[in-house]
Protein backbone atom coordinates (compact mmCIF):
# COMPACT_ATOMS: atom_id res chain seq x y z
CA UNK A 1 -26.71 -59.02 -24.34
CA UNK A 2 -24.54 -57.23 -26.35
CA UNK A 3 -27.03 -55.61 -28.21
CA UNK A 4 -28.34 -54.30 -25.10
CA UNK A 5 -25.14 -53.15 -24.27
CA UNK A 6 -24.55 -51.28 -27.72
CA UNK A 7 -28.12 -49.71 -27.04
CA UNK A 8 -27.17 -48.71 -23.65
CA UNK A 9 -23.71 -47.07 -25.22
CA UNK A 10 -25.68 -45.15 -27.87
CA UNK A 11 -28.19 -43.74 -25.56
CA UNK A 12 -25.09 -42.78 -23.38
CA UNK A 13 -23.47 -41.09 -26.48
CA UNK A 14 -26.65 -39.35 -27.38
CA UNK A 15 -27.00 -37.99 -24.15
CA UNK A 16 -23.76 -37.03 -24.00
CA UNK A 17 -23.64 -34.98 -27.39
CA UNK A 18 -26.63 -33.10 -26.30
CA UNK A 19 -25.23 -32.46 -23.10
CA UNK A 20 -22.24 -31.02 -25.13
CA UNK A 21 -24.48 -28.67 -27.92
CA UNK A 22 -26.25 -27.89 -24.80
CA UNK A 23 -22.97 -26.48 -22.72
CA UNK A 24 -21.62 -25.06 -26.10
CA UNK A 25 -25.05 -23.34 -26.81
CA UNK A 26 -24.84 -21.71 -23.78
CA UNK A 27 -21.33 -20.31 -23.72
CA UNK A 28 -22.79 -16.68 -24.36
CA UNK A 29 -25.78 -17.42 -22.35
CA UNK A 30 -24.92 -14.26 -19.71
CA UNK A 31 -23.98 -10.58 -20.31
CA UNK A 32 -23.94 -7.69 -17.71
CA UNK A 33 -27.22 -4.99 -17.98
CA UNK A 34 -28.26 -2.43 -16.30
CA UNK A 35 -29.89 -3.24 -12.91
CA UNK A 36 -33.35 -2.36 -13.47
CA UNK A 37 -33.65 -2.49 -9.63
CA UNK A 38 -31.08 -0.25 -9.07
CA UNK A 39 -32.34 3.63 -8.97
CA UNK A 40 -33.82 4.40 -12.41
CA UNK A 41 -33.30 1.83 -14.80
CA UNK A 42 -29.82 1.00 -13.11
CA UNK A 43 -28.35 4.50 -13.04
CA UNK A 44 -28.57 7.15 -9.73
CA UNK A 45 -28.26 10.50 -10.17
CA UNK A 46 -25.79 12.06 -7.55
CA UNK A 47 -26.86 15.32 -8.05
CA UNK A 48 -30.61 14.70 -7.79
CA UNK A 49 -30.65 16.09 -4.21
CA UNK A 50 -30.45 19.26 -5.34
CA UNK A 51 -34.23 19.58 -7.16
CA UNK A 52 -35.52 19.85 -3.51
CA UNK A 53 -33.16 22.72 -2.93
CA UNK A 54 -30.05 21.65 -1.72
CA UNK A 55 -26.78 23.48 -2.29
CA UNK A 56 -24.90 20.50 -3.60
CA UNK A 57 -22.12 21.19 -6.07
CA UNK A 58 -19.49 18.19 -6.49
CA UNK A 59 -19.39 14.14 -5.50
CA UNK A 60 -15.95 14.21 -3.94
CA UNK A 61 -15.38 10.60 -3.59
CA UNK A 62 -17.48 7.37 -3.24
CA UNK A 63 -17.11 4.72 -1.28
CA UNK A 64 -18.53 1.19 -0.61
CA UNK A 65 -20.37 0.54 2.49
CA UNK A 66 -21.87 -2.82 4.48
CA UNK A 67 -24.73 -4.93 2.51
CA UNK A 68 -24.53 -2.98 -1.07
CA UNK A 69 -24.76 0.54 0.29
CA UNK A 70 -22.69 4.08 -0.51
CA UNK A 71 -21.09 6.69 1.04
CA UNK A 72 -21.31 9.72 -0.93
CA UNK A 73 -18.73 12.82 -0.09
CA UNK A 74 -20.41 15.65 -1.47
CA UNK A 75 -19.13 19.06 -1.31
CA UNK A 76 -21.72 22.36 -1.12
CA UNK A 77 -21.65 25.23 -3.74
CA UNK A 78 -18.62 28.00 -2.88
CA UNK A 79 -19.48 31.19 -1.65
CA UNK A 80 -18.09 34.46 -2.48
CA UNK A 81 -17.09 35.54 0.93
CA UNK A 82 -15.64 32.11 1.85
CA UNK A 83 -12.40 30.54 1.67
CA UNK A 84 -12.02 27.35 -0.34
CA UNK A 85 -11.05 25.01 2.53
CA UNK A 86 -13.99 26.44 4.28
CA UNK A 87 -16.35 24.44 1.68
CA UNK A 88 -19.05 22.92 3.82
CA UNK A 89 -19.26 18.83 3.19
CA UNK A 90 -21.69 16.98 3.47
CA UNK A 91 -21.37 12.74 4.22
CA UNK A 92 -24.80 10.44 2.52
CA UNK A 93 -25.46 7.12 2.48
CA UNK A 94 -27.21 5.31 -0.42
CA UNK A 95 -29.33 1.89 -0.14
CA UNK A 96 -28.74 -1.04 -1.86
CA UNK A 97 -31.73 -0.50 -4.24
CA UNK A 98 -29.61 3.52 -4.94
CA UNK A 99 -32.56 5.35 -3.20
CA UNK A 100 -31.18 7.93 -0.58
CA UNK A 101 -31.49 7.03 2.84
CA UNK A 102 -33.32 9.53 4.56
CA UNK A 103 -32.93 7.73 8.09
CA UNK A 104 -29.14 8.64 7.84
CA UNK A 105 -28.26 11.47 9.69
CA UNK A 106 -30.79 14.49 9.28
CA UNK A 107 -32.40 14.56 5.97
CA UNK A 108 -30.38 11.87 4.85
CA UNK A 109 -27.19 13.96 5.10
CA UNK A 110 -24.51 14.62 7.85
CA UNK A 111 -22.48 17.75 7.94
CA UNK A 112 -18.70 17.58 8.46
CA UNK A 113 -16.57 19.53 10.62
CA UNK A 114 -12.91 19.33 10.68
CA UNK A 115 -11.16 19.07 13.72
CA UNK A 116 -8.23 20.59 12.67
CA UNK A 117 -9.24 24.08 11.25
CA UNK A 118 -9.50 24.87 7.77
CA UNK A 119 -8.47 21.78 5.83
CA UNK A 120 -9.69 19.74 2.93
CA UNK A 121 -11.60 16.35 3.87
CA UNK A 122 -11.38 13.16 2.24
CA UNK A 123 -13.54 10.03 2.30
CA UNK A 124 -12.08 7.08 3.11
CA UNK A 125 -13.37 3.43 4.26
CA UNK A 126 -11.71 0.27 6.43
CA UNK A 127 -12.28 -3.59 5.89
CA UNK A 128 -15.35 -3.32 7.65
CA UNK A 129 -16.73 -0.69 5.51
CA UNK A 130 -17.25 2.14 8.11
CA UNK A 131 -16.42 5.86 7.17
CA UNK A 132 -14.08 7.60 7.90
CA UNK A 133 -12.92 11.50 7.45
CA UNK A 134 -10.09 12.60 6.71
CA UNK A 135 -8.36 15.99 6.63
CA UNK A 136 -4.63 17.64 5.82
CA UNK A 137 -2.91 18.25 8.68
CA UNK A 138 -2.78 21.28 10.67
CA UNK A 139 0.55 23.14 11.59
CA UNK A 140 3.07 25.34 10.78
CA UNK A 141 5.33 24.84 7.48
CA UNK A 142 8.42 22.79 9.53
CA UNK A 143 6.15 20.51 11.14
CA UNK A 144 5.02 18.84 13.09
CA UNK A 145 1.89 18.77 12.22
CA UNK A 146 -2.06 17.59 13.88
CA UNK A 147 -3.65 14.63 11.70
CA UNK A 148 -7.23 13.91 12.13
CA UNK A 149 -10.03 11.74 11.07
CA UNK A 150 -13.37 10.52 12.31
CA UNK A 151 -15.24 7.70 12.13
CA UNK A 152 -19.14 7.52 11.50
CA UNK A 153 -21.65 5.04 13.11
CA UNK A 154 -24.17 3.47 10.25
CA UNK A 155 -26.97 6.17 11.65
CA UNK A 156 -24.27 9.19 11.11
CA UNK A 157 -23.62 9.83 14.61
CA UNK A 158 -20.03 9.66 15.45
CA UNK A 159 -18.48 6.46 16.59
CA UNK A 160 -17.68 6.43 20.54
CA UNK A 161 -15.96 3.23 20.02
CA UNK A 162 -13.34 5.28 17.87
CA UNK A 163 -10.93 6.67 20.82
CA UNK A 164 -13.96 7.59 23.26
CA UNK A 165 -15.74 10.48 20.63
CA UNK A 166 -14.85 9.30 17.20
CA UNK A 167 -12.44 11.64 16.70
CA UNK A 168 -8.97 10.99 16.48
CA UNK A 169 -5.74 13.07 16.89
CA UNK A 170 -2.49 12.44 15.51
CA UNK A 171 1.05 14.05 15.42
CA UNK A 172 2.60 13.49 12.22
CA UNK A 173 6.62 14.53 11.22
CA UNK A 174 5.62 17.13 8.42
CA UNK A 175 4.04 20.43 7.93
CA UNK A 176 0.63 21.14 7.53
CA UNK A 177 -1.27 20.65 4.79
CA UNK A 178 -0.27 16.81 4.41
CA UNK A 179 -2.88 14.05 4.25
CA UNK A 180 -3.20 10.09 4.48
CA UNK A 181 -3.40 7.08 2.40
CA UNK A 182 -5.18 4.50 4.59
CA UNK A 183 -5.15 0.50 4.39
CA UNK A 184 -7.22 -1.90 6.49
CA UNK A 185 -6.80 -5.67 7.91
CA UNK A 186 -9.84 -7.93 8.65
CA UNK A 187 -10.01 -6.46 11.95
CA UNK A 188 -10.38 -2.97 11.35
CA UNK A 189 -7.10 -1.89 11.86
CA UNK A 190 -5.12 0.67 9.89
CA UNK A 191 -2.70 1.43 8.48
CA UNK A 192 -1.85 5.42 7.63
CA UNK A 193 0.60 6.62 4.70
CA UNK A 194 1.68 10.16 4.85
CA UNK A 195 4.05 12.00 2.77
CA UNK A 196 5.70 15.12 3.25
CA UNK A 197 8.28 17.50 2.11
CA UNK A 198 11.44 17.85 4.74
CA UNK A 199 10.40 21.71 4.89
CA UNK A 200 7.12 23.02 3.03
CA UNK A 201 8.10 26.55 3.00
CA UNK A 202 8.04 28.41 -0.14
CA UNK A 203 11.80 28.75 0.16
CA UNK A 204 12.82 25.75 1.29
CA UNK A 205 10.84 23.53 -1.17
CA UNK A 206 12.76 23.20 -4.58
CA UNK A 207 15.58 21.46 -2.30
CA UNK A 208 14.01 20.33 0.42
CA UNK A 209 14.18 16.01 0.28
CA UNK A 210 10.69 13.86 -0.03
CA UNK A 211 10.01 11.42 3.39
CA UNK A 212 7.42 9.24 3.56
CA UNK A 213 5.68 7.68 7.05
CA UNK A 214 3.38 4.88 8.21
CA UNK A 215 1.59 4.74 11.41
CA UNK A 216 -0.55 1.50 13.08
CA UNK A 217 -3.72 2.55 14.35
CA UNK A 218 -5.68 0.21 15.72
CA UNK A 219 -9.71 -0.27 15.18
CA UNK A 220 -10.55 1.40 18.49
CA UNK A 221 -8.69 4.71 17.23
CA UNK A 222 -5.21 3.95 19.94
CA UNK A 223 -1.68 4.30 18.19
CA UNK A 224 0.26 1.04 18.17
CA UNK A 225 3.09 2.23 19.75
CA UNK A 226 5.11 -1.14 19.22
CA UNK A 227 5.24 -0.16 15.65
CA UNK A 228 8.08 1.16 14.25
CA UNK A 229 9.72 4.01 16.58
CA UNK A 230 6.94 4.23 18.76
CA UNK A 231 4.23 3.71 16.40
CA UNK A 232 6.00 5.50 13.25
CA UNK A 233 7.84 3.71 10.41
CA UNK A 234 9.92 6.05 8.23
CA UNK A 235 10.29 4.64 4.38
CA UNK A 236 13.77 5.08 2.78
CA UNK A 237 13.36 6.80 -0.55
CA UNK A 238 15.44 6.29 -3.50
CA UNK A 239 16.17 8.32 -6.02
CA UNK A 240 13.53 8.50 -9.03
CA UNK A 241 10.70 6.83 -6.82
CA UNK A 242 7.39 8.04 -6.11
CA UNK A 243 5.83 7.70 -2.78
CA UNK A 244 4.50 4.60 -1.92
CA UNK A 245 0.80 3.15 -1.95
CA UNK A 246 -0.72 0.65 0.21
CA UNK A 247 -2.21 -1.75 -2.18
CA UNK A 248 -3.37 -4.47 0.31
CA UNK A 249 -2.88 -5.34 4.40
CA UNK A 250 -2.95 -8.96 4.90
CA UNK A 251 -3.99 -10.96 7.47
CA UNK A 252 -1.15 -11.27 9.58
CA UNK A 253 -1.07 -7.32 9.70
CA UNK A 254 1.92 -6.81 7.19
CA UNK A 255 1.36 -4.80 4.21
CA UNK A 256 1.74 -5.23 0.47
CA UNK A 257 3.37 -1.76 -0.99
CA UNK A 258 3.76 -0.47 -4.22
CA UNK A 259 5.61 2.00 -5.87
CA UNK A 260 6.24 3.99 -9.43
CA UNK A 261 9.38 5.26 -11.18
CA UNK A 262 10.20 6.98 -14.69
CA UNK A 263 13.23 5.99 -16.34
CA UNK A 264 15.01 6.94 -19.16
CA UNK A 265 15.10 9.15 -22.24
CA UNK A 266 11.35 8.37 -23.02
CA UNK A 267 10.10 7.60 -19.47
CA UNK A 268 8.55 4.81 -18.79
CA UNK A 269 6.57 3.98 -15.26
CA UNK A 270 7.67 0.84 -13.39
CA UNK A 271 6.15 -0.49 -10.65
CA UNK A 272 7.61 -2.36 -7.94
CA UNK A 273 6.23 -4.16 -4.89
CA UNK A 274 7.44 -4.50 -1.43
CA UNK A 275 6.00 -6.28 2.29
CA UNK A 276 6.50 -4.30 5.18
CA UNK A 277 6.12 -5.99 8.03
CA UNK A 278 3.76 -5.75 11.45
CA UNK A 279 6.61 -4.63 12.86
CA UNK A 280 7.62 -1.51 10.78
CA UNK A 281 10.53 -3.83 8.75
CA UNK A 282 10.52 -4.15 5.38
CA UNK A 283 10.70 -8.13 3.94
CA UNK A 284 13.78 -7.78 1.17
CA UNK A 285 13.61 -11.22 -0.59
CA UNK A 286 9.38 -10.03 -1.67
CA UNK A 287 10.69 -7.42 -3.38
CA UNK A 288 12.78 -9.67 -5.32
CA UNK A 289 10.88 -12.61 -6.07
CA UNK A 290 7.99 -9.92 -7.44
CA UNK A 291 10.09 -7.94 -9.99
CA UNK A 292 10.69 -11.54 -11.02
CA UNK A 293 7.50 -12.07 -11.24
CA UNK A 294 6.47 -8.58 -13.24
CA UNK A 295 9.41 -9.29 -15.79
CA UNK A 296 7.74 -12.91 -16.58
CA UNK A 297 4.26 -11.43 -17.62
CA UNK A 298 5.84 -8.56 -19.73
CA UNK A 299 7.55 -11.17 -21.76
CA UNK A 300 10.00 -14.01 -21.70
CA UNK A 301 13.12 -12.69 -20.09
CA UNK A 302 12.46 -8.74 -20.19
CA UNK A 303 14.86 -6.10 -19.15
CA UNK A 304 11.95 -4.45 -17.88
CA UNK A 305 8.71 -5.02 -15.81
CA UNK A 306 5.22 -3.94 -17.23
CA UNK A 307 4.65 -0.18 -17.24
CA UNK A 308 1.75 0.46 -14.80
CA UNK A 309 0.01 -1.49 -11.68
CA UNK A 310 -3.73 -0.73 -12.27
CA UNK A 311 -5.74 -2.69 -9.48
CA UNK A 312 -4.97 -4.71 -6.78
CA UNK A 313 -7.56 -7.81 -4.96
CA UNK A 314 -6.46 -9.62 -2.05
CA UNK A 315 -7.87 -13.47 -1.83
CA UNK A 316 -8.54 -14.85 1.26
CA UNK A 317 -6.39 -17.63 0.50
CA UNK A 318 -3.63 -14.65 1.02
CA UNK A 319 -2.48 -14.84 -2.66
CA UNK A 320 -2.66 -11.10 -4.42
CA UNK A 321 -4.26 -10.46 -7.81
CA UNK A 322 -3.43 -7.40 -9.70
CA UNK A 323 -3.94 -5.58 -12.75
CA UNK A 324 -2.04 -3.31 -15.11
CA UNK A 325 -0.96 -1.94 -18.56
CA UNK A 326 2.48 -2.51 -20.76
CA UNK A 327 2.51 -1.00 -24.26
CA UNK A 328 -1.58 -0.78 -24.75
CA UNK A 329 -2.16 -4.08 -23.38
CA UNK A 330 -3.37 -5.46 -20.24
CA UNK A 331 -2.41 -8.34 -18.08
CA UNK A 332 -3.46 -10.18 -14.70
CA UNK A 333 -1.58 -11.93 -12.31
CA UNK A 334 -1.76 -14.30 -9.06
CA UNK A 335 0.98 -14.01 -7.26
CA UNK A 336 2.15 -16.09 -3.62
CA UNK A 337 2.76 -15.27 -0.83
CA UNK A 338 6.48 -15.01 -0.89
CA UNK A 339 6.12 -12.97 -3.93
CA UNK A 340 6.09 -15.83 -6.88
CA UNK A 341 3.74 -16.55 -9.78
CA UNK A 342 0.60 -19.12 -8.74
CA UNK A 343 1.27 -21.57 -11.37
CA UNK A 344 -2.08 -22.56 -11.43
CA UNK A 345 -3.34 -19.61 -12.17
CA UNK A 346 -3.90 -19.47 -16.37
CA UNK A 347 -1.02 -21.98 -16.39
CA UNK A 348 1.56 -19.56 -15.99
CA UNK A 349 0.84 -17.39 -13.26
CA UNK A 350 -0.64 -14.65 -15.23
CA UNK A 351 -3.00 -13.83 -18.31
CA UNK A 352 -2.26 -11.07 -20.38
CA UNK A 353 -4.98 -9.25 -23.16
CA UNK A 354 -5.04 -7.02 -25.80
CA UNK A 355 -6.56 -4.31 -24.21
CA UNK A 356 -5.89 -2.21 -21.37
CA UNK A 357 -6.96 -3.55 -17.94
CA UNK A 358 -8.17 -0.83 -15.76
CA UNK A 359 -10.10 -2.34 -12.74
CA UNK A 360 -10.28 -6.12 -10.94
CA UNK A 361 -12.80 -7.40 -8.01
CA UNK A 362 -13.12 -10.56 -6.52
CA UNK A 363 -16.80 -11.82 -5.60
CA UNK A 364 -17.45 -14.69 -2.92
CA UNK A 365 -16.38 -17.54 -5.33
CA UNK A 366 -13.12 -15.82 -5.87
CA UNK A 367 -14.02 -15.43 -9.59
CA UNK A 368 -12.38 -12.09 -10.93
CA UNK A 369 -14.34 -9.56 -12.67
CA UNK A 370 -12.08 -7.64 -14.72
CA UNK A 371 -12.94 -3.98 -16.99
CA UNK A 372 -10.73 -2.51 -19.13
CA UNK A 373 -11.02 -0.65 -22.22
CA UNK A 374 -10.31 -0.73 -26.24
CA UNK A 375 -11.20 1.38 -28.96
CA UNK A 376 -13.48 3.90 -27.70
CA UNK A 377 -15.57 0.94 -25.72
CA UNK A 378 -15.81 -0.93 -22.23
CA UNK A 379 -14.91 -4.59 -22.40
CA UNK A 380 -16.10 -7.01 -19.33
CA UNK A 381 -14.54 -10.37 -18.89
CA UNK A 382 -14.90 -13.09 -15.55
CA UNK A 383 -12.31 -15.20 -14.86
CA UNK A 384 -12.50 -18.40 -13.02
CA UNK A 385 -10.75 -18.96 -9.71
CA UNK A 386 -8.24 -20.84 -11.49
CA UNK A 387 -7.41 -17.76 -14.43
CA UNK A 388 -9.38 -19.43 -16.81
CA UNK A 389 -11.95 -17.25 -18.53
CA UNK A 390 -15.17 -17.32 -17.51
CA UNK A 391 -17.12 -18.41 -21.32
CA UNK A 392 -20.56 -18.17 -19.94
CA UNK A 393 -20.27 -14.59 -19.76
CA UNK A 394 -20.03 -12.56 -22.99
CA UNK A 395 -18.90 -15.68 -24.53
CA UNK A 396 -14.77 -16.66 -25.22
CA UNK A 397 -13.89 -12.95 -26.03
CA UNK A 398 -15.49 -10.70 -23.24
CA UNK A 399 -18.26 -8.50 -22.97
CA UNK A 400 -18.01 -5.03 -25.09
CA UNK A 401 -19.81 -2.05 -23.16
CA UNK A 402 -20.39 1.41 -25.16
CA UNK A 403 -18.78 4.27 -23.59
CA UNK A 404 -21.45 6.65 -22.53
CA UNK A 405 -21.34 9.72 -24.48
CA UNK A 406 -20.51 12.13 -21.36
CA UNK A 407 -18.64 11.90 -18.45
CA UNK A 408 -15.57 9.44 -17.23
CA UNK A 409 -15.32 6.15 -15.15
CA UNK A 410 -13.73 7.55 -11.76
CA UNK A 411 -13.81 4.06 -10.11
CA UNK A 412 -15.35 0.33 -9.92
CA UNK A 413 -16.98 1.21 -6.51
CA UNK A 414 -17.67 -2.39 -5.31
CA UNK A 415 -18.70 -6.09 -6.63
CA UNK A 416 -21.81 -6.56 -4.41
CA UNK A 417 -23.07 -10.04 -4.42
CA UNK A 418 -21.41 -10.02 -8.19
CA UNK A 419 -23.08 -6.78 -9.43
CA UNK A 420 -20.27 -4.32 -10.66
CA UNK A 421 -21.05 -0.73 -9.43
CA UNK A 422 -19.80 2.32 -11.68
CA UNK A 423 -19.29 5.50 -10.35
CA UNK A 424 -18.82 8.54 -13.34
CA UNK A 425 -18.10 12.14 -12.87
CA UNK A 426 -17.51 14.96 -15.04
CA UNK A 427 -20.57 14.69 -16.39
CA UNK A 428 -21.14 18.08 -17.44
CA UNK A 429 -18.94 21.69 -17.03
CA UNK A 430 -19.25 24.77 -14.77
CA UNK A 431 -17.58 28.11 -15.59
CA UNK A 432 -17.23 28.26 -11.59
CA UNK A 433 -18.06 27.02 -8.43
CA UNK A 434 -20.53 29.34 -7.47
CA UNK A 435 -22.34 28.68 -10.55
CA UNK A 436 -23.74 25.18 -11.15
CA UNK A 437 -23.44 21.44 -9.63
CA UNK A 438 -21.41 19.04 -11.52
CA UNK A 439 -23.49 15.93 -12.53
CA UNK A 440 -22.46 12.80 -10.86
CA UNK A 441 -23.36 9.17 -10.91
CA UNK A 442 -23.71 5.70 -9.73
CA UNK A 443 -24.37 3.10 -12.71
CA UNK A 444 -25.04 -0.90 -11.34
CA UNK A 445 -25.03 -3.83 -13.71
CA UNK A 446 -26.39 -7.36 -13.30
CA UNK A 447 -25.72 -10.56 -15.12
CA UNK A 448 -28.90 -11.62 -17.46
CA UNK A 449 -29.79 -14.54 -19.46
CA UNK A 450 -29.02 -13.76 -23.31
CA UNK A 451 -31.97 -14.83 -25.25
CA UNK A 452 -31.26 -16.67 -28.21
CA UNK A 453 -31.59 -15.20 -31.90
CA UNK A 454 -34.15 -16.27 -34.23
């Protein structure tokens, strides 16, 4: 009997030893590729439009869009006889697989027209991944001014569930000229930054004082009037600080700000973070409990907090992850709700690396993919829900990418069904507008299996 049972023990030890060599063996068994089913060999040319003629002369902005589709804001090639602002743009949509999608609109492009006159557009998306345009205002140099912005259907016909047309107006305190940050709940909703000078006119600018606005619009395109003074919040400024950004709405409507100073003799840039509320007030103890939080992950009781926010991701337990950079390095944290460090998160609340952290995304298991940069080269790493790193994926120290020998990483696009999506511009040079297109594209990678070495 007891033979049996020693028999029964080793066989359970065995088993278990090559279930170990088996996990171990494996802990490099992933890396990120190219998508081979993603345009040509995983890379889509922006610019390719053009070999059937087209006038195409700059990507302005990309965007993510429903089910692993783009939106591409392209801008058309200058003429002599027009003004700048008078630029026609153009609105595409991209498939999942990066072929152009020739249903959308006519030809697979949609022309934009500005509401407002002659004003610069500016692609921007909600939580629901819809377009919208949007352009500087349009008034005199005292304000007020007209806002607008349109929203697109998934054909490229304008949205009639966006205030009646898809077009909506908005009066704004500043002078022409100004545009708008926006941030989106779950529902659609948003939320619209604008910054302005006091008075815009040439005279009246060296000491005219810096305001900043928010308005609540809701998803059907009608100011929320309950917000703020009638549907406008006006941000105190302090001294030394930039405008604020809206790095996340929540679910509950309030939103998670951030903001940038430079201080002293060598500046440095420190980042803060504040809630303002669904009701235009701003939450004073989350502003607190996250500068707190920042000093923690730059080190153990520091004066300071780390020098730049990078990246934000929202959960959907609520808890915010973001990114950043302090002296070359990089870091991640989890915070709270109220503003604290998740403990659980990397034991401490945060994770910090030796290389800069540039972008973050969440996929559907709320693992974190995380890019950054060292030494001339893309790194990759995945982190577990929990902060942990991810070893089954470029193994315990990351994934190194080589920098491509032209152009720069604009933006991690989107993390479709775990499948980073690049977008790089400046590609090549162009002594002028009128001249030449400047090269543009989309790059998609894909976790493979790493076959072994012999």
């Amino acid at each position: 009997m007891r033979r049996a049972r020693r028999g029964t023990i080793g066989i359970c030890c065995s088993l278990l030893a090559a279930l170990l060599l088996l996990v171990s063996g494996s802990a490099q068994a992933y890396r990120y590729v190219p998508d081979a089913g993603f345009g040509s060999g995983g890379a889509v040319n922006l610019l390719a439009v053009n070999g059937r003629g087209g006038d195409l002369f700059q990507v302005r902005e990309v965007r993510p869009g429903p089910g692993g589709t783009v939106w591409v804001h392209y801008r058309a090639l200058l003429r002599d006889e027009d003004y700048e602002c008078e630029t026609q743009s153009y609105l595409a949509r991209y498939l999942a697989n990066g072929a152009p999608d020739a249903s959308f609109g006519v030809g697979g492009v949609v022309p934009v027209y500005s509401p407002v006159g002659c004003h610069y557009p500016r692609l921007q998306v909600d939580s629901r991944h819809r377009p919208l345009i949007t352009w500087d205002s349009a008034g005199g140099s005292r304000g007020p001014s007209t806002f607008g912005m349109v929203r697109y259907k998934m054909d490229g016909s304008l949205d009639p569930s966006f205030d009646g047309d898809g077009v909506v107006l908005l009066s704004i305190p500043c002078p022409g000229g100004n545009g708008a940050g926006i941030g989106s709940d779950a529902a659609g909703n948003l939320l619209l930054s604008v910054s302005c000078w006091a008075d815009e006119s040439a005279a009246g600018l060296p000491t005219s004082p810096l305001q900043a606005f928010f308005l609540h619009v809701f998803a059907d395109g009608r100011l929320d009037t309950d917000f703020g003074d009638g549907g406008l919040v006006t941000f105190p400024l302090e001294e030394g600080w930039d405008l604020p950004g809206v790095a996340a709405v929540e679910t509950d409507g309030s939103a998670i700000l951030w903001q940038e100073t430079r201080l002293g003799v060598e500046p440095r840039q420190l980042p803060r973070l504040l809630r303002l509320r669904p009701d235009g007030t701003l939450a004073s103890s989350y502003q607190a409990r996250t500068e707190a939080s920042l000093r923690r992950l730059a080190s153990l009781a520091a004066p300071l907090v780390p020098d730049e926010i990078t990246d934000f991701a929202l959960r959907s337990s609520g808890n915010l992850v973001l990114s950043g950079r302090f002296d070359h390095r990089g870091w991640v944290a989890s915070l709270r709700h109220d503003g604290s460090l998740e403990r659980k998160f990397s034991g401490d609340g945060f994770r910090r690396f030796s290389k800069e952290v540039l972008h973050i995304a969440l996929d559907r298991q709320d693992r974190l993919f995380v890019l950054g940069r060292e030494f001339g080269r893309w790194w990759i790493d995945r982190l577990l829900a929990d902060g942990n790193r991810d070893r089954s994926v470029g193994g315990p120290r990351g994934q190194r990418l080589q920098v491509p020998s032209e152009g720069a990483l604009s933006d991690l696009v989107s993390l479709w069904h775990g499948m980073p999506l690049l977008f790089f511009r400046n590609l090549g040079s162009c002594t002028s507008p009128q001249d030449c297109a400047e090269p543009a594209e989309l790059r998609r990678l894909r976790l493979a299996v790493k076959k072994p070495q012999r």
